[in-house]
C-alpha atoms as a PDB file:
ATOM      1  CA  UNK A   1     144.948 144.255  51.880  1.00  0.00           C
ATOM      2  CA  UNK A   2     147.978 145.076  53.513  1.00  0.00           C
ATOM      3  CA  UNK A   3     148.494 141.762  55.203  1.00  0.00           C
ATOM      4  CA  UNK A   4     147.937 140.043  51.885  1.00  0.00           C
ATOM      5  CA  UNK A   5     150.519 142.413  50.000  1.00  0.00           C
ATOM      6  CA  UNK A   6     152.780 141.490  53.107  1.00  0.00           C
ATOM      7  CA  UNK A   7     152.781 137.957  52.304  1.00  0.00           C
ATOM      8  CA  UNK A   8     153.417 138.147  49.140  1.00  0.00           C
ATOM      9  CA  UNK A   9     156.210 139.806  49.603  1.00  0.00           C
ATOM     10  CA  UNK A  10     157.328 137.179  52.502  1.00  0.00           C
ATOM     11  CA  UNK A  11     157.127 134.465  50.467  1.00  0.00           C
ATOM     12  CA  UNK A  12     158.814 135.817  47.675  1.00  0.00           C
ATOM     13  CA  UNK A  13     161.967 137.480  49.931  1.00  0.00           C
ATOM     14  CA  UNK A  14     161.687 133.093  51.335  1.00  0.00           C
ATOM     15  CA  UNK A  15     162.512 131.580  47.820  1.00  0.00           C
ATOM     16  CA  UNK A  16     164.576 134.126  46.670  1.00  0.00           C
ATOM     17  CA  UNK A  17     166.690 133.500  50.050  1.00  0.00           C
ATOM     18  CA  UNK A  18     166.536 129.625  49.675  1.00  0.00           C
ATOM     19  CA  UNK A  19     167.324 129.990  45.337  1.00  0.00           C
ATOM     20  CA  UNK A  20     170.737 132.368  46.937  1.00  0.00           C
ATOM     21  CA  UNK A  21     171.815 129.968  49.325  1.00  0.00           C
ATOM     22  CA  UNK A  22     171.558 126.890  46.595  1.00  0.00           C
ATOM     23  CA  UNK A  23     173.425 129.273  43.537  1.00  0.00           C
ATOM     24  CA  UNK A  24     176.096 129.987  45.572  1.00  0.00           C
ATOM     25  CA  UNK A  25     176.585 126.304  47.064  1.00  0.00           C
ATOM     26  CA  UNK A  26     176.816 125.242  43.027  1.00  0.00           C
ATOM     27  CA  UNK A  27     179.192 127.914  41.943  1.00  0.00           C
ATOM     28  CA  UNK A  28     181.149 126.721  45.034  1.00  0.00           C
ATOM     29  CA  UNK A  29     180.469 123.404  44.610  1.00  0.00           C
ATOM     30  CA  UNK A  30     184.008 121.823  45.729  1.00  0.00           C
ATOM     31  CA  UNK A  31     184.006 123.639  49.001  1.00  0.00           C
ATOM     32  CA  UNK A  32     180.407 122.904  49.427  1.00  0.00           C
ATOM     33  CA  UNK A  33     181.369 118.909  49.042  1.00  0.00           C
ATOM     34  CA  UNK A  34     184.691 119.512  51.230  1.00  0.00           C
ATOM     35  CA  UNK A  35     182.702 120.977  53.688  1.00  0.00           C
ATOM     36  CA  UNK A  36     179.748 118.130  53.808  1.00  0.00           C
ATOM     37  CA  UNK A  37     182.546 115.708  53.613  1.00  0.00           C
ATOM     38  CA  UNK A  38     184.278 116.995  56.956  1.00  0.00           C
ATOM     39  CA  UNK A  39     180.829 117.257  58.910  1.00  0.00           C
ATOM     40  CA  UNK A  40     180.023 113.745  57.768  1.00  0.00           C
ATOM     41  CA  UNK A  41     183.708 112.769  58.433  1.00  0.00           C
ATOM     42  CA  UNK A  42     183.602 113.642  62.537  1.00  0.00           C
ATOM     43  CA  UNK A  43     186.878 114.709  62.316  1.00  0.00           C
ATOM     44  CA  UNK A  44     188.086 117.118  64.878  1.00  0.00           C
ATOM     45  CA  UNK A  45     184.890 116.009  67.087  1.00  0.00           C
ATOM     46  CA  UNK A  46     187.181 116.581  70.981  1.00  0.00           C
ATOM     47  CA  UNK A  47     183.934 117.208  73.168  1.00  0.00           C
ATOM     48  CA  UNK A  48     181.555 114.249  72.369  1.00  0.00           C
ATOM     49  CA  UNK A  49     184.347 111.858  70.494  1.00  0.00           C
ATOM     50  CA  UNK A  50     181.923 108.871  70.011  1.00  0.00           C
ATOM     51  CA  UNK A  51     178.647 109.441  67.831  1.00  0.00           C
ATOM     52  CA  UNK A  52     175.842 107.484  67.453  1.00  0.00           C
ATOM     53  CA  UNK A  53     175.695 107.608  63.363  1.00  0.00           C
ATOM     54  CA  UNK A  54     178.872 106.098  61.566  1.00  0.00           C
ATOM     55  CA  UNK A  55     181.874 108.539  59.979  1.00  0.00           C
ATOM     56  CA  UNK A  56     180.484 108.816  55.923  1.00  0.00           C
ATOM     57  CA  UNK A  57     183.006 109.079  53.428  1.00  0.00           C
ATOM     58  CA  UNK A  58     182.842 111.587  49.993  1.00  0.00           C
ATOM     59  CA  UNK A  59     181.030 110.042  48.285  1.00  0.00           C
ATOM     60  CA  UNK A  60     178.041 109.299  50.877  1.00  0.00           C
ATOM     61  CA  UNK A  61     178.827 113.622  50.840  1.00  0.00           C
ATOM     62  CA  UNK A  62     178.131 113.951  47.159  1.00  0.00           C
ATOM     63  CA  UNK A  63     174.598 112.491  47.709  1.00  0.00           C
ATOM     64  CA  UNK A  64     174.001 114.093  51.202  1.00  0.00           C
ATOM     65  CA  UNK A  65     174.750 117.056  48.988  1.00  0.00           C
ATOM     66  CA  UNK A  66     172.376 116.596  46.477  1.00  0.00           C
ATOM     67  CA  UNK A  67     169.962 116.280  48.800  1.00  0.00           C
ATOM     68  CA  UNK A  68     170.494 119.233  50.745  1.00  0.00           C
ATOM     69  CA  UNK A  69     170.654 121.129  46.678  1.00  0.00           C
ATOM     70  CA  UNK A  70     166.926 119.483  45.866  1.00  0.00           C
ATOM     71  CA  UNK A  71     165.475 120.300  49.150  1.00  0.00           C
ATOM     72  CA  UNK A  72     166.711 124.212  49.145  1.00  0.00           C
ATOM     73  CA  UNK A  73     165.961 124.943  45.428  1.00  0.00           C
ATOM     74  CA  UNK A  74     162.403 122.717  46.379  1.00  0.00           C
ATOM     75  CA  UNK A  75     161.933 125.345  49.106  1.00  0.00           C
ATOM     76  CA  UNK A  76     163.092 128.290  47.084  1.00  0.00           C
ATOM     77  CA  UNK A  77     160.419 127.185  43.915  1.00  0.00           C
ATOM     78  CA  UNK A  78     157.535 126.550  45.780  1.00  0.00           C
ATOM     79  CA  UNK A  79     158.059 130.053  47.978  1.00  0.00           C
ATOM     80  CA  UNK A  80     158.465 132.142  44.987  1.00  0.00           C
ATOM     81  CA  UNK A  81     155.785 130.510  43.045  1.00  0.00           C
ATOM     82  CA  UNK A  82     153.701 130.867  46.360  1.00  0.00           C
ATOM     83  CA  UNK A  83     154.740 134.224  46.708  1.00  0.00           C
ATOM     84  CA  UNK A  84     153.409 135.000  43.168  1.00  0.00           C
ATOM     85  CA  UNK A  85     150.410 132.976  43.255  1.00  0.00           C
ATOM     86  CA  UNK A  86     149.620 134.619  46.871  1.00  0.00           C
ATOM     87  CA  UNK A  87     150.218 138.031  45.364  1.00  0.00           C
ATOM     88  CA  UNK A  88     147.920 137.912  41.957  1.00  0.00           C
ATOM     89  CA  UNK A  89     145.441 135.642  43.940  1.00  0.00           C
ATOM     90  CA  UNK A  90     144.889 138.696  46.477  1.00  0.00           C
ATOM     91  CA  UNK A  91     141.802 139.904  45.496  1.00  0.00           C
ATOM     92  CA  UNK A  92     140.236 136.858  45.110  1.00  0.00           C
ATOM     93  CA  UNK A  93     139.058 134.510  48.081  1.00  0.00           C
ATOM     94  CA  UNK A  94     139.534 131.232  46.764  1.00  0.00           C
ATOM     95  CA  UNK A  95     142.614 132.046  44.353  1.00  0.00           C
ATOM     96  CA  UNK A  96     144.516 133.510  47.921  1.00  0.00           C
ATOM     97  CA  UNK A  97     143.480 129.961  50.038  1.00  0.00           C
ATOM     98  CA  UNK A  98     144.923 127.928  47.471  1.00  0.00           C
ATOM     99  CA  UNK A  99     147.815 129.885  47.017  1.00  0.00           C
ATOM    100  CA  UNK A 100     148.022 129.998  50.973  1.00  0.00           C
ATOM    101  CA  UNK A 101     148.201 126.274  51.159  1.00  0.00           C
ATOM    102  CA  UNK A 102     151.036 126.537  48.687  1.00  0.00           C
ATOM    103  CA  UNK A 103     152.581 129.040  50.717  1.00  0.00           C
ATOM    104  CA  UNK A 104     152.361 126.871  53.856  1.00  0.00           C
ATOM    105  CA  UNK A 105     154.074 124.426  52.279  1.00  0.00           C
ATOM    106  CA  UNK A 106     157.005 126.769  51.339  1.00  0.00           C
ATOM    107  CA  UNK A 107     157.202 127.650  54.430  1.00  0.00           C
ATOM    108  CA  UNK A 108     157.582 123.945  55.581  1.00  0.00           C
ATOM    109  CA  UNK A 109     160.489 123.131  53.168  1.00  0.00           C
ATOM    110  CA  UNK A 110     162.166 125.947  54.211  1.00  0.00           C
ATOM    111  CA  UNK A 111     161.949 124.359  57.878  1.00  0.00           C
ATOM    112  CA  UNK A 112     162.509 121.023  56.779  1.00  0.00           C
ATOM    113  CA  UNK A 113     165.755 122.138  55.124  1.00  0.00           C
ATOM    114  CA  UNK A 114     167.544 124.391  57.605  1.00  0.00           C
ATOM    115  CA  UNK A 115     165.982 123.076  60.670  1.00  0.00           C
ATOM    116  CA  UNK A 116     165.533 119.358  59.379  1.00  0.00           C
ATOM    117  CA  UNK A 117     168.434 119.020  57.671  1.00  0.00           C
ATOM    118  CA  UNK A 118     171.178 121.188  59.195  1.00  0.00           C
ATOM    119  CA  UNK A 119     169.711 121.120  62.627  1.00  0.00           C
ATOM    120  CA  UNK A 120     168.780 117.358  63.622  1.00  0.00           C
ATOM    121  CA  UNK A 121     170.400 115.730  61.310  1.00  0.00           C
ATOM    122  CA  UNK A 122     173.946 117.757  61.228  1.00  0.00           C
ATOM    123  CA  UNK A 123     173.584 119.057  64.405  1.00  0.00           C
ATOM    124  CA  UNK A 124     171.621 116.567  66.258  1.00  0.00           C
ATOM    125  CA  UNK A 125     173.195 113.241  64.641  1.00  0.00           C
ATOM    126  CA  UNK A 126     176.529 114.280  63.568  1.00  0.00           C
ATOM    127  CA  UNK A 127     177.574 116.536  65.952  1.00  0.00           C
ATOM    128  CA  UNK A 128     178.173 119.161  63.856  1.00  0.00           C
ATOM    129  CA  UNK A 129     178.118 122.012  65.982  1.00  0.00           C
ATOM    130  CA  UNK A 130     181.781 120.508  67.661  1.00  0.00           C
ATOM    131  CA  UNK A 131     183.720 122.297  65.134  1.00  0.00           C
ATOM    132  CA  UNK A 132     184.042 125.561  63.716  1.00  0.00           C
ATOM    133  CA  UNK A 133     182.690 124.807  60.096  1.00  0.00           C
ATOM    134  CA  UNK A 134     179.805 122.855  61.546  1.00  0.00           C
ATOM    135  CA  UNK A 135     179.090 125.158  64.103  1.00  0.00           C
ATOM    136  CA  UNK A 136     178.702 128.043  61.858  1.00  0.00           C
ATOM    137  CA  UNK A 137     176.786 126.618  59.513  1.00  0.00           C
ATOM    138  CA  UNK A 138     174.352 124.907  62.307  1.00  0.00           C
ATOM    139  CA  UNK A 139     174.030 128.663  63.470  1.00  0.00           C
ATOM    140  CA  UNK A 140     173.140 130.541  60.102  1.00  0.00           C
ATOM    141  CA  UNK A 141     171.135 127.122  59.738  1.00  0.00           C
ATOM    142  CA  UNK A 142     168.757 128.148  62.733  1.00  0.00           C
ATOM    143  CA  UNK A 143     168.413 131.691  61.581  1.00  0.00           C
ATOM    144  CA  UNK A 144     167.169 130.486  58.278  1.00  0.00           C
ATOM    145  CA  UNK A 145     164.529 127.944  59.878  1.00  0.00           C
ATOM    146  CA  UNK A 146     163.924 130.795  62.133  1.00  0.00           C
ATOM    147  CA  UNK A 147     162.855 133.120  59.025  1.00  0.00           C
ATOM    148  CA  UNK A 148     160.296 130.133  57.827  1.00  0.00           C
ATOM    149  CA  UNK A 149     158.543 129.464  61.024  1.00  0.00           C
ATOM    150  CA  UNK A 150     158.488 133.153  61.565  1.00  0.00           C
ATOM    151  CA  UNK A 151     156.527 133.654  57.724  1.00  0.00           C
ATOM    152  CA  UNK A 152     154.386 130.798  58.713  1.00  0.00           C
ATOM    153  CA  UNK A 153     152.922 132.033  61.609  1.00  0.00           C
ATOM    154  CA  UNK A 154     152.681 135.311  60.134  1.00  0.00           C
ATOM    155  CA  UNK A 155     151.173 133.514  57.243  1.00  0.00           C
ATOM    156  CA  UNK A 156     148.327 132.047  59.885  1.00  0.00           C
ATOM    157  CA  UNK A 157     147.464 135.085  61.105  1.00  0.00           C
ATOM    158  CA  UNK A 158     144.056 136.358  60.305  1.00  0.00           C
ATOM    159  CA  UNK A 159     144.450 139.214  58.635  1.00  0.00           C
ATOM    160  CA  UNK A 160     143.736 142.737  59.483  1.00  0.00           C
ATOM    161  CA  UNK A 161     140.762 144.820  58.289  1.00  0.00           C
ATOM    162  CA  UNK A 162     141.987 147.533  56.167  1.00  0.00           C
END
């Protein structure tokens, strides 16, 4: 039962993480935008001058934004939710698979967010990590894909006999 508490908790810790990170992007919502705005800009870019995707103005920032805001509070709902679901579901077999599968899937946003988003496509296509805004954010970026992949695989681990 200890695994299952464990998971529970995991999950939960994962949305409340990803619901953090998205509250305090809105409440600093302007420096959030600036900040989108000059990784999307390739300003400063010294090392690797020429990119293969285009320069994207502020307003191509405002929706890169919003998607970046949908896919973390996506990743912090379905966590928590998963968290819970994994957590009452414990002592029963087929309430904890289905609320596995949900937690799988939290698990995945978080990944597709912070490793997807940040990663490949700021890091990866834009270059991000070329200046010290980008770089910093590409580097808590991996840490918080690192925290998902890590709950996933503990989430696919059979589970102990207690």
């Amino acid at each position: 039962m200890i695994d299952r508490n464990l998971k529970a908790l995991f999950m939960v810790l994962l949305g409340l993480m990803a619901l953090f990170y998205v509250g305090h992007n809105l409440i600093n919502l302007a420096i959030a935008h600036e900040n989108i705005g000059y990784v999307l800009s390739q300003k400063d870019h010294e090392i690797y001058p020429s990119n293969i995707m285009p320069a994207m103005g502020p307003g191509v920032a405002w929706i890169v934004l919003i998607v970046i805001f949908a896919s973390e509070i996506a990743a912090g709902v379905v966590s928590l939710w998963a968290g819970l679901k994994l957590w009452t579901g414990r002592s029963d077999a087929a309430a904890y698979a289905n609320a596995m599968t949900l937690a799988k899937l939290g698990c995945g946003l978080v990944i597709f967010t912070w490793f997807g988003l940040f990663n490949v496509f700021g890091g990866a296509a834009y270059n991000m990590w070329q200046t010290q805004i980008g770089h910093g954010s590409m580097a808590d970026a991996f840490t918080f894909a690192a925290f998902g992949f890590f709950v996933l695989i503990y989430l696919c681990q059979p589970e102990a006999a207690d």
